[in-house]
C-alpha atoms as a PDB file:
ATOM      1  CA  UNK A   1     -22.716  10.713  26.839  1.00  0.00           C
ATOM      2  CA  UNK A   2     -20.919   9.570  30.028  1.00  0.00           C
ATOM      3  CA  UNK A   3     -24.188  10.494  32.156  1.00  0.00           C
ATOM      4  CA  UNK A   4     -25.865   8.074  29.907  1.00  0.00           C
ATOM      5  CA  UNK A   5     -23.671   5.331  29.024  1.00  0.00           C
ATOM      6  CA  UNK A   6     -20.763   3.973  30.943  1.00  0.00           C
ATOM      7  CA  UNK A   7     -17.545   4.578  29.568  1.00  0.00           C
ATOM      8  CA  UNK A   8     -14.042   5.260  30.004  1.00  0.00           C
ATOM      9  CA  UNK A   9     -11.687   8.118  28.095  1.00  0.00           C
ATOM     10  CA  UNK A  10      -8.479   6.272  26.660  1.00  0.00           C
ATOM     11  CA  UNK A  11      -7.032   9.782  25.981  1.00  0.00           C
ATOM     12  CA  UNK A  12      -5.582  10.584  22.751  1.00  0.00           C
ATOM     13  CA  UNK A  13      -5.785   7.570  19.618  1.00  0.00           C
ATOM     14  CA  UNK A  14      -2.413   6.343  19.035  1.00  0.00           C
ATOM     15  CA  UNK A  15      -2.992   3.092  17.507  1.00  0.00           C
ATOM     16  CA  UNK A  16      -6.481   2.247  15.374  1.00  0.00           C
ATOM     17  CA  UNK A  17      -7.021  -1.136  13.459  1.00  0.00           C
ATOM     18  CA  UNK A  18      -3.114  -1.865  12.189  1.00  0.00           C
ATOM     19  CA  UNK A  19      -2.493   2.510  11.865  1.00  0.00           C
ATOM     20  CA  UNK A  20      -0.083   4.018  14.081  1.00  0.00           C
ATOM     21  CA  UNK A  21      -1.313   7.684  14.518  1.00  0.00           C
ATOM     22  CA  UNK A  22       0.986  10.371  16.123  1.00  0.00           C
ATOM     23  CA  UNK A  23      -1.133  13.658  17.376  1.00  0.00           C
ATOM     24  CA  UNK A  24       1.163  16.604  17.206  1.00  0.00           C
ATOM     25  CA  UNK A  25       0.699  20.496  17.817  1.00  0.00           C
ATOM     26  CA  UNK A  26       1.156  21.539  14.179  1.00  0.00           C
ATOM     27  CA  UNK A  27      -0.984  17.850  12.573  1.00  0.00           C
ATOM     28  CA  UNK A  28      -1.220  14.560  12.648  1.00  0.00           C
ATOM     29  CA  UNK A  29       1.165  12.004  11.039  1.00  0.00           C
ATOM     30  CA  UNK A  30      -0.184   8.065  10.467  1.00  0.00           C
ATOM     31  CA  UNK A  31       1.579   4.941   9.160  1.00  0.00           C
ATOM     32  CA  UNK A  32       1.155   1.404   9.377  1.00  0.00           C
ATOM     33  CA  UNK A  33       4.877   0.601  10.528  1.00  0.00           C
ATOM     34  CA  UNK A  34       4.316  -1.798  13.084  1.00  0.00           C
ATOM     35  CA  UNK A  35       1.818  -3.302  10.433  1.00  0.00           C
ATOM     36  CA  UNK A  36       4.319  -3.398   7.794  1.00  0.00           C
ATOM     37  CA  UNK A  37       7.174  -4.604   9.648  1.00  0.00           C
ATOM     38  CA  UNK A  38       5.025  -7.744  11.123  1.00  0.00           C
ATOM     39  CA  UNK A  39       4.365  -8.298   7.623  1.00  0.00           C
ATOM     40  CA  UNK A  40       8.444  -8.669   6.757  1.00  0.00           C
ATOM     41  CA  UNK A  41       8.726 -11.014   9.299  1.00  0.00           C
ATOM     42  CA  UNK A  42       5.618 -13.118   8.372  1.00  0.00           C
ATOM     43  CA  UNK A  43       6.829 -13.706   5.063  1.00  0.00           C
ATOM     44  CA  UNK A  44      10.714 -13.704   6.051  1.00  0.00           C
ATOM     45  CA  UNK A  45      11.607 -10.921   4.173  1.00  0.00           C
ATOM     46  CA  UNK A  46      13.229  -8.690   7.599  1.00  0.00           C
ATOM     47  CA  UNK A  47      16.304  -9.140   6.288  1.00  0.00           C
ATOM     48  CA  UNK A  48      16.356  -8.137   3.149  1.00  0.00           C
ATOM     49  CA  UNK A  49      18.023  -5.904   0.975  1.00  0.00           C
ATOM     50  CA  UNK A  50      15.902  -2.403   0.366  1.00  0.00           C
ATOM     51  CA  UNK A  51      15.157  -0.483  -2.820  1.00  0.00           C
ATOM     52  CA  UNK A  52      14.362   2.505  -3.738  1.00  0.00           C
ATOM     53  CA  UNK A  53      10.792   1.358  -6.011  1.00  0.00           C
ATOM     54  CA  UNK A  54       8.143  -0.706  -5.726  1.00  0.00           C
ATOM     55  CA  UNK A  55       7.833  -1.464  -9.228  1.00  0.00           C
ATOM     56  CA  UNK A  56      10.394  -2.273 -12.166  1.00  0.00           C
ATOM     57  CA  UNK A  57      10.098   0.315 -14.574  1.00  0.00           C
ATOM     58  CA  UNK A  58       8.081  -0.838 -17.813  1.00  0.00           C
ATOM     59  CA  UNK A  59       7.268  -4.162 -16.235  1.00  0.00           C
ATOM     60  CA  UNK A  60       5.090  -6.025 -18.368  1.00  0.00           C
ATOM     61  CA  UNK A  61       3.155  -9.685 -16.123  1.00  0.00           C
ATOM     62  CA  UNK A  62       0.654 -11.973 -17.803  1.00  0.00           C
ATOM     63  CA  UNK A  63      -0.949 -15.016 -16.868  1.00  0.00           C
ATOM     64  CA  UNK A  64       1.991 -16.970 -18.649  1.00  0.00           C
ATOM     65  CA  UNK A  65       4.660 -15.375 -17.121  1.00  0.00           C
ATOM     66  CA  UNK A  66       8.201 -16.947 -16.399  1.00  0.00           C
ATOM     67  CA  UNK A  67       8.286 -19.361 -14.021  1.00  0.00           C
ATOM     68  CA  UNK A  68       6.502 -22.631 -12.737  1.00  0.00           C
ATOM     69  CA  UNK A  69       3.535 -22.095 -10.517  1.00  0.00           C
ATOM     70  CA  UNK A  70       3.627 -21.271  -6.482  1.00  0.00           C
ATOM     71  CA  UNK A  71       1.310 -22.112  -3.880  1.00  0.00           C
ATOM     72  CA  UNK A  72      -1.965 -20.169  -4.672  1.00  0.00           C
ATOM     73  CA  UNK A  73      -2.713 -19.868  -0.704  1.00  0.00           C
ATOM     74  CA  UNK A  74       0.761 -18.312  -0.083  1.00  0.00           C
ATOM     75  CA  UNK A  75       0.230 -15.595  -2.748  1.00  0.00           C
ATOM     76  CA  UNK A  76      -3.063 -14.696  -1.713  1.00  0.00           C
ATOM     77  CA  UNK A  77      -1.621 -14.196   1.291  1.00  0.00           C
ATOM     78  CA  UNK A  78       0.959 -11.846   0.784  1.00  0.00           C
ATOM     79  CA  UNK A  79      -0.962 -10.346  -1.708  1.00  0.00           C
ATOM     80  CA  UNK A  80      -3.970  -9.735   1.116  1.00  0.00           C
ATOM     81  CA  UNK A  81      -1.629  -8.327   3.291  1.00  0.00           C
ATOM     82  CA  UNK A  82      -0.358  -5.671   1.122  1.00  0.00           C
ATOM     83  CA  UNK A  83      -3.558  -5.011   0.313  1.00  0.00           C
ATOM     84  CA  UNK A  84      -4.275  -3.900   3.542  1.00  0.00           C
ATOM     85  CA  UNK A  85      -1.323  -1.653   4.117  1.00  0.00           C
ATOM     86  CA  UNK A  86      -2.275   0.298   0.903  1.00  0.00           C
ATOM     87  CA  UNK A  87      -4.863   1.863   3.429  1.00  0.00           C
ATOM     88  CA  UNK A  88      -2.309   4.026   4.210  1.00  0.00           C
ATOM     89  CA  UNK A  89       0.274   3.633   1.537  1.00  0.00           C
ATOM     90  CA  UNK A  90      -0.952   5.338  -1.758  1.00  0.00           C
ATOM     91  CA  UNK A  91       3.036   4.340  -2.966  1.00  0.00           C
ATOM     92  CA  UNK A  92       2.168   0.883  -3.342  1.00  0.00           C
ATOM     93  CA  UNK A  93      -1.450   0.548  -4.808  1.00  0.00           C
ATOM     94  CA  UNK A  94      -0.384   0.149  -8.135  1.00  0.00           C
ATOM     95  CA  UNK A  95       1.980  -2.591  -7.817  1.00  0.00           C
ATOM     96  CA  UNK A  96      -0.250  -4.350  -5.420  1.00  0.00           C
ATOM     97  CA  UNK A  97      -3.319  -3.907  -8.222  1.00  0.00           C
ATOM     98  CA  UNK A  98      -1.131  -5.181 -10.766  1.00  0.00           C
ATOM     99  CA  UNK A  99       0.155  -8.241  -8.826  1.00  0.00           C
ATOM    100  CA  UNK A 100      -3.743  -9.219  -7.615  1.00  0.00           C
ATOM    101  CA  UNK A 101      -4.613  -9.909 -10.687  1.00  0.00           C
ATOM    102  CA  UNK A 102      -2.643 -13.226 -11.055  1.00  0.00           C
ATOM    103  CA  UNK A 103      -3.728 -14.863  -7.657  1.00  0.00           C
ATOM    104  CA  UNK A 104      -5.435 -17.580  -9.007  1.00  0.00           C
ATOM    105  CA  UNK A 105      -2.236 -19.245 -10.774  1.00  0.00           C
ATOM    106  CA  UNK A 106       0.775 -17.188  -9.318  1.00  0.00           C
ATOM    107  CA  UNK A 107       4.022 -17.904 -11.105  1.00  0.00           C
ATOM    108  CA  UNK A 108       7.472 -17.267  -9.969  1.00  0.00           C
ATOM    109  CA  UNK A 109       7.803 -13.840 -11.127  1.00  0.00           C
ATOM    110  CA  UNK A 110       4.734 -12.862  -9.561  1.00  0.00           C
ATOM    111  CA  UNK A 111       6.079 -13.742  -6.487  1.00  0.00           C
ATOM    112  CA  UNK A 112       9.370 -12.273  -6.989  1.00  0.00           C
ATOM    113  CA  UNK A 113       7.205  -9.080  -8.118  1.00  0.00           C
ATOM    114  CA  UNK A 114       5.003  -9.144  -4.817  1.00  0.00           C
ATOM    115  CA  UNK A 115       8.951  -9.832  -2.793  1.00  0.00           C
ATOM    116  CA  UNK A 116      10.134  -6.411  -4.736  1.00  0.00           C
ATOM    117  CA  UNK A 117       7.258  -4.569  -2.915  1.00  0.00           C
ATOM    118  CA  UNK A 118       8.050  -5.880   0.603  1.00  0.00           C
ATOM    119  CA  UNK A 119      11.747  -4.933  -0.233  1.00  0.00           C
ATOM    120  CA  UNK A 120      10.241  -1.528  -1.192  1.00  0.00           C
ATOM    121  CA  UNK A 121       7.954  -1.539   2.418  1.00  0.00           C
ATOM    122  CA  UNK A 122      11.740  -2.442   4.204  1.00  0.00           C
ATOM    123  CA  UNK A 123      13.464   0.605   3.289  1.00  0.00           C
ATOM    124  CA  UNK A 124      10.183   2.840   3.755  1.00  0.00           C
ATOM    125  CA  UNK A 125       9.076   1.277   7.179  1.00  0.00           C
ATOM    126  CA  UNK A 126       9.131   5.124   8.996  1.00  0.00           C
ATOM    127  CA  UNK A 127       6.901   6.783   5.468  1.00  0.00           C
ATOM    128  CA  UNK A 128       3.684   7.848   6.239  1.00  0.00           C
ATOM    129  CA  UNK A 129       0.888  10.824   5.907  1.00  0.00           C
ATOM    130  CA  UNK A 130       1.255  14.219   7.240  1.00  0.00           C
ATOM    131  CA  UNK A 131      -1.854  16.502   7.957  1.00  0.00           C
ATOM    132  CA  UNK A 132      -0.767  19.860   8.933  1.00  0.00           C
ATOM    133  CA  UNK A 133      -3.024  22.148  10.455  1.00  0.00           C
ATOM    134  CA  UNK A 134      -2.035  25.016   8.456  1.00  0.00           C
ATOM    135  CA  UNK A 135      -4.795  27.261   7.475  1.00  0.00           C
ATOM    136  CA  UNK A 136      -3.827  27.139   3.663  1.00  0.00           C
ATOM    137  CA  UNK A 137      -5.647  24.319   2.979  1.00  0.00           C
ATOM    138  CA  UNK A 138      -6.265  23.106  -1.159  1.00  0.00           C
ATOM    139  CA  UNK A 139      -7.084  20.381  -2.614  1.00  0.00           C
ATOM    140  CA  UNK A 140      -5.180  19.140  -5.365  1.00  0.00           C
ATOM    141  CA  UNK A 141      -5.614  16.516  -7.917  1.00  0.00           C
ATOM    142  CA  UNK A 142      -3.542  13.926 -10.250  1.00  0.00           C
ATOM    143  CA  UNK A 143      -4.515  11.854 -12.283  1.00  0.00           C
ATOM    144  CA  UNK A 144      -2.778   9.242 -15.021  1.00  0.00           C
ATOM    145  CA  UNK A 145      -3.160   5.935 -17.276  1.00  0.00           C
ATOM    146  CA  UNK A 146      -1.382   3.466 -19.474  1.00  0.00           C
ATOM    147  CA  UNK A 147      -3.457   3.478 -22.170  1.00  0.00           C
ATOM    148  CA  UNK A 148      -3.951  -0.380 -22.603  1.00  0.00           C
ATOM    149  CA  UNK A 149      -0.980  -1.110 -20.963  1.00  0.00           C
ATOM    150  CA  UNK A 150      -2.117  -4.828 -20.109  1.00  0.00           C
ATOM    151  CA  UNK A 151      -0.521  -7.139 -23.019  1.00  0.00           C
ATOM    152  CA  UNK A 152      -3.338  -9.514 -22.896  1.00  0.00           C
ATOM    153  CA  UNK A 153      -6.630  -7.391 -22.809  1.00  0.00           C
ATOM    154  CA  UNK A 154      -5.535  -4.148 -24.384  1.00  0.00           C
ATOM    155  CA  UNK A 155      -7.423  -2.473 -21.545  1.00  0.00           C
ATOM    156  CA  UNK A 156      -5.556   0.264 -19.661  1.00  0.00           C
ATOM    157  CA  UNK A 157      -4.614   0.786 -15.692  1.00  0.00           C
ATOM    158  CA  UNK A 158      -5.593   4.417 -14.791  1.00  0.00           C
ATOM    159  CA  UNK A 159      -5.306   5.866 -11.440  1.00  0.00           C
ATOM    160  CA  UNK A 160      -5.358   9.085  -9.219  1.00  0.00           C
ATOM    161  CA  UNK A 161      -4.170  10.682  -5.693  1.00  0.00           C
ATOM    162  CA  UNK A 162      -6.196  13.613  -4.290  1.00  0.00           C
ATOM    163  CA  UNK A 163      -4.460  15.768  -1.361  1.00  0.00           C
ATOM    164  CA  UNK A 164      -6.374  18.124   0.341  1.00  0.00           C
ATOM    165  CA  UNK A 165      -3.413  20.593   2.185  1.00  0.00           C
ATOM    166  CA  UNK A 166      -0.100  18.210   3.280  1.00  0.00           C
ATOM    167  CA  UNK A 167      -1.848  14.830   3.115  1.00  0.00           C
ATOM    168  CA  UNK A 168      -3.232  12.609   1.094  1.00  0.00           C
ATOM    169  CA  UNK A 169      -6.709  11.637   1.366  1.00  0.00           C
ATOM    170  CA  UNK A 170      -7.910   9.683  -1.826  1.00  0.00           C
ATOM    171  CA  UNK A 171      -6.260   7.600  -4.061  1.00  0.00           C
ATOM    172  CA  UNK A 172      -6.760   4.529  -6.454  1.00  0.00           C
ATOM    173  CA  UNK A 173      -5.537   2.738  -9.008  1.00  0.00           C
ATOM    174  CA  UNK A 174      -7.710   0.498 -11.269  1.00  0.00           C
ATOM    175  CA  UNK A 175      -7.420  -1.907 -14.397  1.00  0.00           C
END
């Protein structure tokens, strides 16, 4: 292709659309920590205190939920962002799901919901996929639901994470 086009080799990817990617002899490890961290600072959450899940256990939103409203644009904002980093981060797609579905009128704990992931991202800035390039390679499947979990519309949230050897390389999460 260089006879025909001109064009010059960059050398190994390292960095590809907001995914850090590390090329090692024995795989290939990605994350989006550069990503997430400019994503703490946007919405001033740097300095805050990590935990250890994204999600309260058994935690039930609706549409009505505590609170007085917050700024719609704000939400959608945050909520966008994580949305993005769940390209990489299979540990936060539920959450994130959960919380997108009150960005029209966002309440308080919405936002304090979407502020518990972010806390979540701060203590697992470094997390990320591993591809090994081991020659026992499988692919393994998980699946799970609710079973109309959602208060208001009985429906339930099911979801799934296929690996195929040491990574990831599917997953979703869907009302």
């Amino acid at each position: 292709m260089i006879k025909c086009f001109e064009m010059t080799d960059l050398g190994l990817m390292s960095y590809f659309l907001g995914i850090e990617v590390v090329q090692q002899k024995d795989g290939i490890f990605i994350s989006q920590k550069k990503y997430a961290s400019d994503i703490l600072k946007k919405f001033k959450m740097e300095h805050s205190k990590p935990i250890s899940t994204p999600v309260e256990e058994k935690l039930k939103l609706t549409r009505e939920s505590d609170g007085k409203r917050v700024d719609p644009t704000h939400y959608k904002s945050l909520i966008g962002s994580l949305r993005y980093l769940t390209a990489q981060r299979s540990d936060i797609v539920c959450g994130v799901g959960l919380l997108s579905r009150y960005m029209e009128e966002p309440r308080v704990s919405h936002l304090q919901g979407a502020k518990r992931i972010l806390r979540y991202i701060k203590g697992t800035l470094t997390d990320g996929i591993f591809y090994g390039n081991n020659s026992d390679v499988k692919l393994v499947g998980y699946t799970d639901s609710d079973w109309a979990g959602d208060t208001e519309t009985r429906k339930s949230t099911s979801g799934y994470a296929f690996h195929l050897g040491t990574g990831a390389i599917s997953w979703s999460s869907k009302k």
